[in-house]
N, C-alpha and C. Protein backbone atom coordinates (compact mmCIF):
# COMPACT_ATOMS: atom_id res chain seq x y z
N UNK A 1 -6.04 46.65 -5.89
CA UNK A 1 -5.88 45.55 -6.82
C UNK A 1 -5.09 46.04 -8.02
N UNK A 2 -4.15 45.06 -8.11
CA UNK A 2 -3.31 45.56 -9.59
C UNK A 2 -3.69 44.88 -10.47
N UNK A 3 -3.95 46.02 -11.45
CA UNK A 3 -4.45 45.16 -13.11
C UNK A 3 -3.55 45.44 -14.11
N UNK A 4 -3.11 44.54 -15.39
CA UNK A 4 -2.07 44.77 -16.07
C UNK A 4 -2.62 44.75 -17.38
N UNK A 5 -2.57 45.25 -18.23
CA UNK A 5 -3.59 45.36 -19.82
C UNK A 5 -1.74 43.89 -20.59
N UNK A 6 -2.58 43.36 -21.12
CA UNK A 6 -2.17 42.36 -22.14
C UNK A 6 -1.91 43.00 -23.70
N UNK A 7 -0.73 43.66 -23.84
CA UNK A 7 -0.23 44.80 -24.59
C UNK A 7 -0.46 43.83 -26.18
N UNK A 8 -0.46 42.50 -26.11
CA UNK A 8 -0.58 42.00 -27.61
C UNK A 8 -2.57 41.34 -28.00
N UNK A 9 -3.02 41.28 -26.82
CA UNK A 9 -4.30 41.14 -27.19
C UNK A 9 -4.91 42.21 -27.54
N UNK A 10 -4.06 43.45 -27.08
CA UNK A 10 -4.99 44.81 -26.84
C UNK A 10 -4.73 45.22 -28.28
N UNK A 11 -3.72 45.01 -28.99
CA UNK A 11 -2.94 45.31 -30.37
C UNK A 11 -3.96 44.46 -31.42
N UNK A 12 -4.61 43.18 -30.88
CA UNK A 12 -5.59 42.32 -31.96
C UNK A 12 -6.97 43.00 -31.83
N UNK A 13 -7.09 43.66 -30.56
CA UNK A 13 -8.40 44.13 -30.64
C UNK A 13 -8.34 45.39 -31.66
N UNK A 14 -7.47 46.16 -31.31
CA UNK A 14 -7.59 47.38 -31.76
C UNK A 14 -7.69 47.05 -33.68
N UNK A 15 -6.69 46.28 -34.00
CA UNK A 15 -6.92 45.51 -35.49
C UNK A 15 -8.51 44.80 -35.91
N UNK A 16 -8.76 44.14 -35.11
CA UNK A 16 -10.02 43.91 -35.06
C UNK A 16 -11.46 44.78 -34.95
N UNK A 17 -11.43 46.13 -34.33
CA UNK A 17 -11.99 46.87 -34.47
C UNK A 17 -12.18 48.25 -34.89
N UNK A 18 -11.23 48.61 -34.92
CA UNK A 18 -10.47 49.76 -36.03
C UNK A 18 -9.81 49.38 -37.11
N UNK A 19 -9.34 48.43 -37.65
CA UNK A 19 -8.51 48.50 -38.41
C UNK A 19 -7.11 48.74 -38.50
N UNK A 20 -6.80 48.68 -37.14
CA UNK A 20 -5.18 49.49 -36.83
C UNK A 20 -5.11 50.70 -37.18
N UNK A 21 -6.46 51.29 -36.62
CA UNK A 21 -6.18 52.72 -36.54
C UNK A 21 -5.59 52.98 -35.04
N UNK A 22 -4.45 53.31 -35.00
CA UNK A 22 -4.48 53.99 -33.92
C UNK A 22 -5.29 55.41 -33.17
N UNK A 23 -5.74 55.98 -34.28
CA UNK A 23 -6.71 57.41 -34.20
C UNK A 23 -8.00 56.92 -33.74
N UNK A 24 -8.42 56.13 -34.60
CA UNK A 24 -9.71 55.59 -34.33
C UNK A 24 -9.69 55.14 -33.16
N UNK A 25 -8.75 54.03 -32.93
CA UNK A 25 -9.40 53.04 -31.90
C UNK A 25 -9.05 54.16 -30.27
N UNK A 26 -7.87 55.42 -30.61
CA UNK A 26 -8.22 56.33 -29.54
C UNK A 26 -9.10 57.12 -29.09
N UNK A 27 -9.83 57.49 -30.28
CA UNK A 27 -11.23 58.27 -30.66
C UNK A 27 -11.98 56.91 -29.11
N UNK A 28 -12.25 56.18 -30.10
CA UNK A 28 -13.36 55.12 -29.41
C UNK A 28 -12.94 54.54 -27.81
N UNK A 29 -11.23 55.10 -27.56
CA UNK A 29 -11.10 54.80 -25.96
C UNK A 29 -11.37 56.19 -25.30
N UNK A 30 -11.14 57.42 -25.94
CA UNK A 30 -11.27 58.17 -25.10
C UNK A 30 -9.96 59.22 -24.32
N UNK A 31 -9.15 58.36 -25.26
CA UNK A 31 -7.65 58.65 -24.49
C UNK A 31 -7.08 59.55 -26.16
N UNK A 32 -5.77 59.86 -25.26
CA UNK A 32 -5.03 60.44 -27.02
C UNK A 32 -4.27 59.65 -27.88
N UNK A 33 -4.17 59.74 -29.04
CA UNK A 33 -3.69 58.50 -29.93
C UNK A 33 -1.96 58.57 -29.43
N UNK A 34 -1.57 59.63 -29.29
CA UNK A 34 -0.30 59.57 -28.79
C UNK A 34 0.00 58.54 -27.58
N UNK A 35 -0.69 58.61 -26.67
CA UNK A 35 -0.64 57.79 -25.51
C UNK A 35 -0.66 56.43 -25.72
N UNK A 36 -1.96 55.81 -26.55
CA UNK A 36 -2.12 54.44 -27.22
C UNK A 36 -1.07 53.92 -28.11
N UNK A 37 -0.73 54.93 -28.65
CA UNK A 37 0.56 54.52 -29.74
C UNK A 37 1.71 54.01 -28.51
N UNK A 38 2.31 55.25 -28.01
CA UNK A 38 3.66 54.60 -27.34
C UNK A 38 3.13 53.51 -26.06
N UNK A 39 1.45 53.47 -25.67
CA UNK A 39 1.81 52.72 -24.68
C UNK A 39 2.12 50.99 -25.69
N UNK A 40 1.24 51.06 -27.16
CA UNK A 40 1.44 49.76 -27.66
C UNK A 40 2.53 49.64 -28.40
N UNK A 41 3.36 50.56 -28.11
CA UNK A 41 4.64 50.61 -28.77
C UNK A 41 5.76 50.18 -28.13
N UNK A 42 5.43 50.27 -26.81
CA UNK A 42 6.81 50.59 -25.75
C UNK A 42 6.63 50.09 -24.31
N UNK A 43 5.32 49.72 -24.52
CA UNK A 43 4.76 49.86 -22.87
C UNK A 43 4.98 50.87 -21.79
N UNK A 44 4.90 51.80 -22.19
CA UNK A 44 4.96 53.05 -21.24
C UNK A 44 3.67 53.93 -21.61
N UNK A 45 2.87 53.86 -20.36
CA UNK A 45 1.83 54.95 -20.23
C UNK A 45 0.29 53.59 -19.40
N UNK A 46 0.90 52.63 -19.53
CA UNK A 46 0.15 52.09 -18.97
C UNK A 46 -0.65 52.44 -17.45
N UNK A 47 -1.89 52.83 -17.10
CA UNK A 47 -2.14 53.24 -16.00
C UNK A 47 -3.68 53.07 -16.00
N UNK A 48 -4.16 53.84 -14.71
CA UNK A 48 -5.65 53.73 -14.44
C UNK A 48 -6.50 54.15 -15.79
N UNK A 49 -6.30 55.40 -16.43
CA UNK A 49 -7.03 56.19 -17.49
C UNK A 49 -7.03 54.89 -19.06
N UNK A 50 -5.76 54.14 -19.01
CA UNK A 50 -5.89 53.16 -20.39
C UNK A 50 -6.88 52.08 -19.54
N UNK A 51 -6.25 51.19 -18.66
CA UNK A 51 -7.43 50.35 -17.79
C UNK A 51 -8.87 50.12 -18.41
N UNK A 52 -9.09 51.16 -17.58
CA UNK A 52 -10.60 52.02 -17.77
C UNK A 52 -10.98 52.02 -18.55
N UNK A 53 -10.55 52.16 -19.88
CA UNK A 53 -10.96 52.87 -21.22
C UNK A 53 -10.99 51.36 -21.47
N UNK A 54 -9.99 50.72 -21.78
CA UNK A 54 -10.29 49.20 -22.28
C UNK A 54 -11.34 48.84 -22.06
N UNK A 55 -11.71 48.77 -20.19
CA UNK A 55 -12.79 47.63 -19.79
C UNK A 55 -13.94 48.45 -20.40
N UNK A 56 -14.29 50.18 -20.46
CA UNK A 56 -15.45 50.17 -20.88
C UNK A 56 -15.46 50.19 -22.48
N UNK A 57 -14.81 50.17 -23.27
CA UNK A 57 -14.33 49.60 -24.59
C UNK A 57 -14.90 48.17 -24.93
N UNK A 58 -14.64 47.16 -23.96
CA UNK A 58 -14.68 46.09 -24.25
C UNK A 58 -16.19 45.30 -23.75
N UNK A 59 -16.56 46.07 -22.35
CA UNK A 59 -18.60 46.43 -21.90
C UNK A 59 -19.22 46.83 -23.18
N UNK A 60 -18.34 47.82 -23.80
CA UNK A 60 -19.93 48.85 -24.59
C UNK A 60 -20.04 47.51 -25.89
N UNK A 61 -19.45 46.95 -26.12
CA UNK A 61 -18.98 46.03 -27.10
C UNK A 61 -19.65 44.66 -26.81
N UNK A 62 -19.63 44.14 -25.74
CA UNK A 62 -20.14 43.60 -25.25
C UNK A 62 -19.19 41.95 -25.29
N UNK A 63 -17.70 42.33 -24.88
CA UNK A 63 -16.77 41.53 -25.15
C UNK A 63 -16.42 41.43 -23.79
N UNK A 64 -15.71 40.38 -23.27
CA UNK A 64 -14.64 39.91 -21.81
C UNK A 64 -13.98 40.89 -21.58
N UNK A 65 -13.66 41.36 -20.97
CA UNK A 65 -12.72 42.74 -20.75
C UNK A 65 -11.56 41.89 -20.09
N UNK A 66 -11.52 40.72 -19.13
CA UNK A 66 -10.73 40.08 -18.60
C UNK A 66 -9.94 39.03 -19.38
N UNK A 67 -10.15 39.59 -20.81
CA UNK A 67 -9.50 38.68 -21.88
C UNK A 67 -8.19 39.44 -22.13
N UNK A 68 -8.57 40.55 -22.23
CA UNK A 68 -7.55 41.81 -22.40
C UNK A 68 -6.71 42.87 -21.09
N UNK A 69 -7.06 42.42 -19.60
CA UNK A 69 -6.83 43.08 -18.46
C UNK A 69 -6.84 41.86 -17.62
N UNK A 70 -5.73 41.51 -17.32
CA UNK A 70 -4.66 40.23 -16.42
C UNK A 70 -5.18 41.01 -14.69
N UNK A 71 -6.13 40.80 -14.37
CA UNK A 71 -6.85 41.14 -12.42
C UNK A 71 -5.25 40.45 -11.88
């Protein structure tokens, strides 16, 4: 199954819950801020490891994950 992360909802969350930290809101995915930066920068780096991190980002939170990840 291909899943596609929604690169401008994922940009309101991260504002919404960090503050537009990019550090932070990588801290809290799990991933490196470098990666989060250019993937919301550029769309490159998108893959299984960001996915992942969103949906359980958006579980531990207790938010839609399918608001932010296009199944």
């Amino acid at each position: 199954m291909l899943m596609k992360v929604n690169r401008m909802k994922v940009v309101l969350l991260m504002l919404e819950h960090c503050n537009g930290n990019y550090n932070q809101f990588a801290r809290e995915l799990g991933i490196n801020p470098s990666h989060i930066y250019r993937y919301l920068n550029s769309g490159i780096g998108e893959g299984r490891k960001l996915v992942g991190a969103i949906i359980k980002f958006c579980k531990d939170r207790g938010i839609d994950y399918e608001e932010y990840i296009e199944l």
